[in-house]
PDB file of N, CA and C in Angstrom:
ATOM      1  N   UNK A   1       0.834  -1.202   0.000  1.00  0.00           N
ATOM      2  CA  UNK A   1       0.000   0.000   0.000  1.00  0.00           C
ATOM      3  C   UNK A   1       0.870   1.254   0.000  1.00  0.00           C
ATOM      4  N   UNK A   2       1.694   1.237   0.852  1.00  0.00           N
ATOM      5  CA  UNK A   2       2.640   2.499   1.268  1.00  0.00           C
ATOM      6  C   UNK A   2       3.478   2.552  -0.526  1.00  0.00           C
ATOM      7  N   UNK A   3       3.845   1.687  -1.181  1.00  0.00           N
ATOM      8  CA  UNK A   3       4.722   1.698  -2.290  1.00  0.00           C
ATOM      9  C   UNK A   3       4.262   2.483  -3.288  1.00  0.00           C
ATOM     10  N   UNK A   4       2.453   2.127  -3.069  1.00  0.00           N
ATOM     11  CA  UNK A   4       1.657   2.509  -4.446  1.00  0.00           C
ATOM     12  C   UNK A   4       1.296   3.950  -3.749  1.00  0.00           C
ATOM     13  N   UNK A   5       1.075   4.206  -2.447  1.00  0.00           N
ATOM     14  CA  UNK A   5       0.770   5.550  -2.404  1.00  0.00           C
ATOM     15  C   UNK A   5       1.553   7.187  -2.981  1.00  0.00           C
ATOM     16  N   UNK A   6       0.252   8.139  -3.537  1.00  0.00           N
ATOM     17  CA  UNK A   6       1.036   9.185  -3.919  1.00  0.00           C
ATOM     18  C   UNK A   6       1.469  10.078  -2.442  1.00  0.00           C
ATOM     19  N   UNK A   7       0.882  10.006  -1.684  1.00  0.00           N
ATOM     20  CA  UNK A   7       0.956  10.849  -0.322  1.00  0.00           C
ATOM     21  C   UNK A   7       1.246  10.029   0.745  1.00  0.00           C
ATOM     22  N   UNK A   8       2.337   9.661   0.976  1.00  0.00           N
ATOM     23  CA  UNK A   8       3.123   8.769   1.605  1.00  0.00           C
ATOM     24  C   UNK A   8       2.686   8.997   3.237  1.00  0.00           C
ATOM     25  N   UNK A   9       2.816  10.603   3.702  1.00  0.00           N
ATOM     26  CA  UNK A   9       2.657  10.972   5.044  1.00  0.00           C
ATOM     27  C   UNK A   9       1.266  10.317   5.122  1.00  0.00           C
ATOM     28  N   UNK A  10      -0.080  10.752   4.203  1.00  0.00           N
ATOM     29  CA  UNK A  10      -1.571  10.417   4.729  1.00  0.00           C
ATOM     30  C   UNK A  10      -1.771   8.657   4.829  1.00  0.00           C
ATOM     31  N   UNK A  11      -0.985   7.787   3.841  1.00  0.00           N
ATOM     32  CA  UNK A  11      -1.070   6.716   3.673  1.00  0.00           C
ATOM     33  C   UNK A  11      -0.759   5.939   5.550  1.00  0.00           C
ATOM     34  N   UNK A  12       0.403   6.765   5.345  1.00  0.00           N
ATOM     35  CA  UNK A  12       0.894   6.721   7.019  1.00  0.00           C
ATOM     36  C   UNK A  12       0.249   6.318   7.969  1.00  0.00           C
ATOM     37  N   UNK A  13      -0.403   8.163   7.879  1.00  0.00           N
ATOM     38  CA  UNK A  13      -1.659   7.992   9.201  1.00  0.00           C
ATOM     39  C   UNK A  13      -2.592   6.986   9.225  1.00  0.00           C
ATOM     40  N   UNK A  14      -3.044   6.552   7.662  1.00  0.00           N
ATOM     41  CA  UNK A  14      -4.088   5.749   7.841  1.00  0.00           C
ATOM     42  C   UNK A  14      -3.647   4.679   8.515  1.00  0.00           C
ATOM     43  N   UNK A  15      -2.625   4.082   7.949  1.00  0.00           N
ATOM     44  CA  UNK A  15      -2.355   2.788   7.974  1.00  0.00           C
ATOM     45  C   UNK A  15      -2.349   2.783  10.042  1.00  0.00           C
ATOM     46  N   UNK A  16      -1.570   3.788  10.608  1.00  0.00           N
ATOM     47  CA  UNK A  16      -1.088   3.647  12.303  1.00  0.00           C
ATOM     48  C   UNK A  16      -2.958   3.991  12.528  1.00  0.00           C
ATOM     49  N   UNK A  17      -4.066   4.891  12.010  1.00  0.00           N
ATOM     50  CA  UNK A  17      -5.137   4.595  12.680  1.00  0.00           C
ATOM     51  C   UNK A  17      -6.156   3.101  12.680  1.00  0.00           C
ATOM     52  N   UNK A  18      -5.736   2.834  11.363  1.00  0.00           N
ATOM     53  CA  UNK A  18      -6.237   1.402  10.899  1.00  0.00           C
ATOM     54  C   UNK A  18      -5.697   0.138  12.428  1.00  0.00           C
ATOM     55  N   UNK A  19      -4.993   0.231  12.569  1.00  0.00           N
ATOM     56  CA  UNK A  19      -4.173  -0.510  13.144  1.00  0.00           C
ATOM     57  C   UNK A  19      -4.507  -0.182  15.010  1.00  0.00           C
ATOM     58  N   UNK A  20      -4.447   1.241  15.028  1.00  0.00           N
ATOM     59  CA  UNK A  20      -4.558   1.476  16.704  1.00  0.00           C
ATOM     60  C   UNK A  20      -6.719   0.998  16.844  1.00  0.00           C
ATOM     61  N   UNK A  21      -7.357   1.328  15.887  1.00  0.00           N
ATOM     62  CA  UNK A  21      -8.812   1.155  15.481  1.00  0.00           C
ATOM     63  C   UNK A  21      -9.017  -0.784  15.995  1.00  0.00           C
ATOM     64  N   UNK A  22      -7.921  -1.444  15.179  1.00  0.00           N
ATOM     65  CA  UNK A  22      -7.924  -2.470  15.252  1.00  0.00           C
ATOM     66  C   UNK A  22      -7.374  -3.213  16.757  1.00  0.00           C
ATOM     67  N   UNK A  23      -7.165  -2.907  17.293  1.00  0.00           N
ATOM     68  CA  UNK A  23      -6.336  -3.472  18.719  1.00  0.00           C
ATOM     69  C   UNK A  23      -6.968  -2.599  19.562  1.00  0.00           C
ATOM     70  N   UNK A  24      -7.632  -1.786  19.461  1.00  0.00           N
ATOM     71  CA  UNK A  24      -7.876  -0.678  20.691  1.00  0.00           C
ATOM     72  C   UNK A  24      -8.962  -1.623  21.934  1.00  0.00           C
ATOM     73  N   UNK A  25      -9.640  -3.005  21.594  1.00  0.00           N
ATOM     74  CA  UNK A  25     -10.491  -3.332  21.934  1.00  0.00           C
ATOM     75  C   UNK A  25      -9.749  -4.591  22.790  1.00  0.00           C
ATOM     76  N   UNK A  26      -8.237  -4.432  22.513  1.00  0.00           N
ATOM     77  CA  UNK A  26      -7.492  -5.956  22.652  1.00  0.00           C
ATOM     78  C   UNK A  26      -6.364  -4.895  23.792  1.00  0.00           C
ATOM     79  N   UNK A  27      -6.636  -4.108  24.082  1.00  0.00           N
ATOM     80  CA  UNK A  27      -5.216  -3.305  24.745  1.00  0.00           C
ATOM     81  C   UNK A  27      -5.982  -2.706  25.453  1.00  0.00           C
ATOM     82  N   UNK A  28      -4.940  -2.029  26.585  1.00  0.00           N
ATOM     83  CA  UNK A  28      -5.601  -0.935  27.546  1.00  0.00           C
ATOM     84  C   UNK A  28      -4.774   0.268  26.492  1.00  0.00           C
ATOM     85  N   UNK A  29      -4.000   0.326  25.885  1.00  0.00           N
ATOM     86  CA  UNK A  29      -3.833   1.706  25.463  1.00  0.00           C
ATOM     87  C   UNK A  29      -2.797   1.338  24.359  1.00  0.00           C
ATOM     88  N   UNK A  30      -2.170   2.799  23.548  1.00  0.00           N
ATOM     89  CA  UNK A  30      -0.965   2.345  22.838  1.00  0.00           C
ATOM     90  C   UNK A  30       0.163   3.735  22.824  1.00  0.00           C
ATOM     91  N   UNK A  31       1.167   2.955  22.293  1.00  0.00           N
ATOM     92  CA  UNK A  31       2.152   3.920  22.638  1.00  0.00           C
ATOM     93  C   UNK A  31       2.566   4.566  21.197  1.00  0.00           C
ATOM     94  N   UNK A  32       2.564   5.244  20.570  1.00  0.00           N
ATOM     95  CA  UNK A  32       2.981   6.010  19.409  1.00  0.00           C
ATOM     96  C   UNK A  32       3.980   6.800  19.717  1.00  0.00           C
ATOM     97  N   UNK A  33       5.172   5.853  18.520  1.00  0.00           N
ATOM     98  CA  UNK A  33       6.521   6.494  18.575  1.00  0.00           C
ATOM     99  C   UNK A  33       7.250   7.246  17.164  1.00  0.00           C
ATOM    100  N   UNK A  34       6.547   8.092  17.055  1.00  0.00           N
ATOM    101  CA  UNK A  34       7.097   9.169  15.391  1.00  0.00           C
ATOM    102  C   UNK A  34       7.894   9.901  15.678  1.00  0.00           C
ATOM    103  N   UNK A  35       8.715   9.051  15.564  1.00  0.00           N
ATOM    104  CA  UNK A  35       9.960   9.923  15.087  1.00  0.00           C
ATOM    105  C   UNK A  35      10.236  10.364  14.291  1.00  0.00           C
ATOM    106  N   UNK A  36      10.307  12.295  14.279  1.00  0.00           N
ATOM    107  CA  UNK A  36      10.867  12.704  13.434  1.00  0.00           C
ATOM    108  C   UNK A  36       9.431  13.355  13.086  1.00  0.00           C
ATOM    109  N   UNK A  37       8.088  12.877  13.250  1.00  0.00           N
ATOM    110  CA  UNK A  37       6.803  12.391  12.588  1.00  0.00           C
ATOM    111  C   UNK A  37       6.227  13.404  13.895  1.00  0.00           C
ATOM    112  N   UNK A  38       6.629  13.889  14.811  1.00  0.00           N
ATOM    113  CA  UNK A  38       5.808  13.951  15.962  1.00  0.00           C
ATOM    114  C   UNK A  38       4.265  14.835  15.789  1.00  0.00           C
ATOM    115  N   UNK A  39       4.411  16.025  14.330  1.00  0.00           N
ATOM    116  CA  UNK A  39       3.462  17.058  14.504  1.00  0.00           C
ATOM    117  C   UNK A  39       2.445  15.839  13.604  1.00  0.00           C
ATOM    118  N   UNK A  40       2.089  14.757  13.240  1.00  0.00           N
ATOM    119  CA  UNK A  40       1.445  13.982  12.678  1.00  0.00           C
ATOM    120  C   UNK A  40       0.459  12.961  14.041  1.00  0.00           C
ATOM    121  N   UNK A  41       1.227  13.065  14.958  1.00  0.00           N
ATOM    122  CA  UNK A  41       0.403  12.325  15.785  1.00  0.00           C
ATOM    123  C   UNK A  41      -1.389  12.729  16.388  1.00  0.00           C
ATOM    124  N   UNK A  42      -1.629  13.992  16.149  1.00  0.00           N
ATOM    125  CA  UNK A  42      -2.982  14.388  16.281  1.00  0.00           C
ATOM    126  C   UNK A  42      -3.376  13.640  15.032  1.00  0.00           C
ATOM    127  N   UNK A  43      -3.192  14.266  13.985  1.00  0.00           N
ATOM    128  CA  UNK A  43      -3.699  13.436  12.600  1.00  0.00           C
ATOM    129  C   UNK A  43      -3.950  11.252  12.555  1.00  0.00           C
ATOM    130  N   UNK A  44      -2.895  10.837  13.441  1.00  0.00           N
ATOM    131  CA  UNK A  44      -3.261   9.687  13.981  1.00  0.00           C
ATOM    132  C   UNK A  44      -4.444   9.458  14.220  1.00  0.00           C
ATOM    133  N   UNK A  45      -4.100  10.147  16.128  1.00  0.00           N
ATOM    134  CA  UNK A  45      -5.699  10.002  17.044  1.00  0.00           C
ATOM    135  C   UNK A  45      -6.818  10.118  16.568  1.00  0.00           C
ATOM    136  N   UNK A  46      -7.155  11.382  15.597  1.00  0.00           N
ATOM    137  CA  UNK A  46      -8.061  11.833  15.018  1.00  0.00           C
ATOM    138  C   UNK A  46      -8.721  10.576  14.207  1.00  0.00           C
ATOM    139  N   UNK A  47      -7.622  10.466  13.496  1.00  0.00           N
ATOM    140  CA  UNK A  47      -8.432   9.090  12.652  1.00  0.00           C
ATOM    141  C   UNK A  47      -8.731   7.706  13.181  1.00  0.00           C
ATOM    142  N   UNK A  48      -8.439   7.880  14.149  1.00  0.00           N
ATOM    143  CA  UNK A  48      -8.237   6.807  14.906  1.00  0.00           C
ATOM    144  C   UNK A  48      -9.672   6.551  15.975  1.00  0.00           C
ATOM    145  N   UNK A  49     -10.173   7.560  15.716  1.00  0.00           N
ATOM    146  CA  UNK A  49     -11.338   7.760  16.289  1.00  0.00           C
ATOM    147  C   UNK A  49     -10.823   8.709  18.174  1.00  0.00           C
ATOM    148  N   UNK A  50     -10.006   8.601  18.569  1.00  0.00           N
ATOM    149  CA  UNK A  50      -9.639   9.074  19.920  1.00  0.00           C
ATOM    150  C   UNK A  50      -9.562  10.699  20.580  1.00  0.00           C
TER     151      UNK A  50
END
């Protein structure tokens, strides 16, 4: 997915909200580590539903 994407950063987010969306029900919480990435982490949560 990430290879074929034109917008590499949004592909990103989706993919870490897809993923926190998916486990959020299996975890008490998660830890998000962007490095480098940090002003992207609202854009995460957001999609992430949080």
């Amino acid at each position: 997915k990430m290879a074929e994407a034109e917008d590499k950063a949004q592909t990103g987010i989706e993919i870490a909200a897809n993923l926190i969306k998916e486990l959020k029900d299996m975890c008490h919480g998660v830890h998000i580590m962007a490095i480098g990435w940090e002003k992207k982490v609202p854009a995460v949560l957001e999609a992430a539903g949080l």
